[in-house]
Protein backbone atom coordinates (compact mmCIF):
# COMPACT_ATOMS: atom_id res chain seq x y z
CA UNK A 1 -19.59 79.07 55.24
CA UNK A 2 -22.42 77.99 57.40
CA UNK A 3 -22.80 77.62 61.21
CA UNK A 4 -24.60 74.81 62.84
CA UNK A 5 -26.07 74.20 65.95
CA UNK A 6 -26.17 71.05 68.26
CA UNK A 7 -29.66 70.61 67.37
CA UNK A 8 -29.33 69.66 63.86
CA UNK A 9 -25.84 67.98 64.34
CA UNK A 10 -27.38 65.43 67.19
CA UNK A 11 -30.31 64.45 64.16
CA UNK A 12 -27.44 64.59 61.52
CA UNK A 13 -25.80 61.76 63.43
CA UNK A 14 -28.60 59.78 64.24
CA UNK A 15 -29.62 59.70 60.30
CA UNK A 16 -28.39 56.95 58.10
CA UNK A 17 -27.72 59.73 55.55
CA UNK A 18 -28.11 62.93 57.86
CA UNK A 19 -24.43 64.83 57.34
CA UNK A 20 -25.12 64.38 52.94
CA UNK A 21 -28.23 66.06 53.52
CA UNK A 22 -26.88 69.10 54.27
CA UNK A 23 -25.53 71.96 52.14
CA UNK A 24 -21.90 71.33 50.93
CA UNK A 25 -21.16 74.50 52.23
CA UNK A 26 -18.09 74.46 54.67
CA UNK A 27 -19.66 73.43 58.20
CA UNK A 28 -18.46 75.12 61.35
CA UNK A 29 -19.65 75.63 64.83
CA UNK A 30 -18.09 77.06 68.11
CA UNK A 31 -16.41 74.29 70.03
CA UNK A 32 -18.67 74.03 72.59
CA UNK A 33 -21.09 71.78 69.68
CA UNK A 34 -19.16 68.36 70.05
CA UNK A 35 -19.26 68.71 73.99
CA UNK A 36 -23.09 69.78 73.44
CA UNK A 37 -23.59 66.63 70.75
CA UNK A 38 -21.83 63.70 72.87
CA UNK A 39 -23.75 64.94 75.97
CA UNK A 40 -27.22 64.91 74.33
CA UNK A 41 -26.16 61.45 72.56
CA UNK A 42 -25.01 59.70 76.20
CA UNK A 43 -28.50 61.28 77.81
CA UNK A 44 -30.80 59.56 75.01
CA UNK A 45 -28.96 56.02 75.48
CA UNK A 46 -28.77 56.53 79.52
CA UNK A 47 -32.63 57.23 79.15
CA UNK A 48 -32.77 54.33 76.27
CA UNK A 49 -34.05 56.44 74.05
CA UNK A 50 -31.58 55.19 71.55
CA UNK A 51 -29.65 51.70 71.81
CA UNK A 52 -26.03 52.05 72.86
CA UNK A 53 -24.65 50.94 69.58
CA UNK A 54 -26.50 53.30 67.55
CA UNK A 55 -25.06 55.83 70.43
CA UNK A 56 -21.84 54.62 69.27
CA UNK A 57 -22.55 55.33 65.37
CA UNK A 58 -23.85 58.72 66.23
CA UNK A 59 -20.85 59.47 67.72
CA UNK A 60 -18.42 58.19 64.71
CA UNK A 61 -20.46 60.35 62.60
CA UNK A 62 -19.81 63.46 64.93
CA UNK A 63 -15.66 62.27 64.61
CA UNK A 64 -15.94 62.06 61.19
CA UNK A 65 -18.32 65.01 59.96
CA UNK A 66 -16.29 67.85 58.14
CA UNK A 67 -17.23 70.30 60.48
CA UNK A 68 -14.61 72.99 61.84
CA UNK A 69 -14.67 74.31 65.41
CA UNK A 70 -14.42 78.14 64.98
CA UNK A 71 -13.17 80.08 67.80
CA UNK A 72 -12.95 83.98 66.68
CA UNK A 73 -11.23 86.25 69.77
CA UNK A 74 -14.51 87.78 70.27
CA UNK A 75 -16.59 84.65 70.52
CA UNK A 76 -17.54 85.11 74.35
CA UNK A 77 -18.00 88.36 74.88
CA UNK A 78 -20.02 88.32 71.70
CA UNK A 79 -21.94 85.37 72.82
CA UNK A 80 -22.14 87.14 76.49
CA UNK A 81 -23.84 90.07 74.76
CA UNK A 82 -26.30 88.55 72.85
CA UNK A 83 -27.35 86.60 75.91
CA UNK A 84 -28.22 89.51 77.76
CA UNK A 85 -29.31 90.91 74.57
CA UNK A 86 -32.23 88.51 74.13
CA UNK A 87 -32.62 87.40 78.12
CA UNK A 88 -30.68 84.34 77.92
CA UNK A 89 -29.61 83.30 81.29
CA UNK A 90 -26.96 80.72 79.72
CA UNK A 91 -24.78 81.81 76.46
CA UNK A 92 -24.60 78.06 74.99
CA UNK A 93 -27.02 78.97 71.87
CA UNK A 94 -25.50 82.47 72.17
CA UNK A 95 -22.25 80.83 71.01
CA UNK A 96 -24.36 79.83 67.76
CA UNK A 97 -25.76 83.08 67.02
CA UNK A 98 -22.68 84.99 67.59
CA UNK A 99 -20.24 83.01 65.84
CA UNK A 100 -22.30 83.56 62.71
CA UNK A 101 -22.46 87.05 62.49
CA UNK A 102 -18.71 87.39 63.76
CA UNK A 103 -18.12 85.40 60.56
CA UNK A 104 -20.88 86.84 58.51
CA UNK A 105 -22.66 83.68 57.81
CA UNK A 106 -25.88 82.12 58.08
CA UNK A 107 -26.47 79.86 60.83
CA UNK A 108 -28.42 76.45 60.20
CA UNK A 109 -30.52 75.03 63.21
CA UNK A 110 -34.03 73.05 63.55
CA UNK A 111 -34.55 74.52 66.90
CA UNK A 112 -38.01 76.95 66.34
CA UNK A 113 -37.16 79.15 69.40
CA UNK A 114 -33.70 79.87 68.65
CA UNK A 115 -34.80 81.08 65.15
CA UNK A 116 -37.89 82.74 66.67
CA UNK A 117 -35.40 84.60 69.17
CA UNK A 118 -32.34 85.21 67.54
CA UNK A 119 -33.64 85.56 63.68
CA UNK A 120 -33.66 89.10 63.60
CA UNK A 121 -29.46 89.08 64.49
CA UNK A 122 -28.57 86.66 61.86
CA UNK A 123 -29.35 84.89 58.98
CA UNK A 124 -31.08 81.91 59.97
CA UNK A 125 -31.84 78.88 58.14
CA UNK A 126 -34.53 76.81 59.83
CA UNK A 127 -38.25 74.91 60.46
CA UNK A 128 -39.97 78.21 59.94
């Protein structure tokens, strides 16, 4: 089981081949991720940083990726501590970080400071 982050999801869907790229392990992620995806997605067409129709691929790609939404009891308050744990004022990559080690897993991202920051809590598979 892996866990991955918005980051890497937003770049899996804008890749032709992005989702076969990764590991065939099974792919889950707190819900928050396709809220987190589609918003990121509808700011790079508003700001035409991507055409709306590849906006519109991205986002079959997100409905049709085998990812799993993963919501363990403790996810918040998990997610709450690590926040204040590493002097996060919001607990959106918390979420991330805390689902994989509720699930003992690694977590998968390509955002540097979240591995920077939260590498020494969990596994993390990333740029660095």
């Amino acid at each position: 089981m892996l866990v991955v982050d918005a980051s890497l999801v937003v770049n899996a869907t804008l890749a032709e081949r992005g989702f076969e790229l990764l590991p065939n392990d099974d792919l889950v992620a707190p819900p928050l991720l396709w809220s987190e995806v589609s918003s990121v997605l509808h700011e790079m067409q508003w700001r035409s940083t991507i055409t709306a129709e590849l906006a519109g691929i991205a986002n079959d790609r997100l409905d049709g990726s085998k990812i799993r939404a993963r919501r363990p009891r403790r996810l918040r308050a998990e997610a709450w501590s690590i926040a204040d744990h590493l002097g996060w004022a919001k607990t959106y990559d918390a979420e991330y970080v805390a689902l994989a080690s509720l699930l003992g897993c690694r977590l998968m991202t390509i955002d540097a400071r979240l591995q920077q920051r939260a590498g020494h809590l969990v596994d993390i598979i990333g740029p660095l």
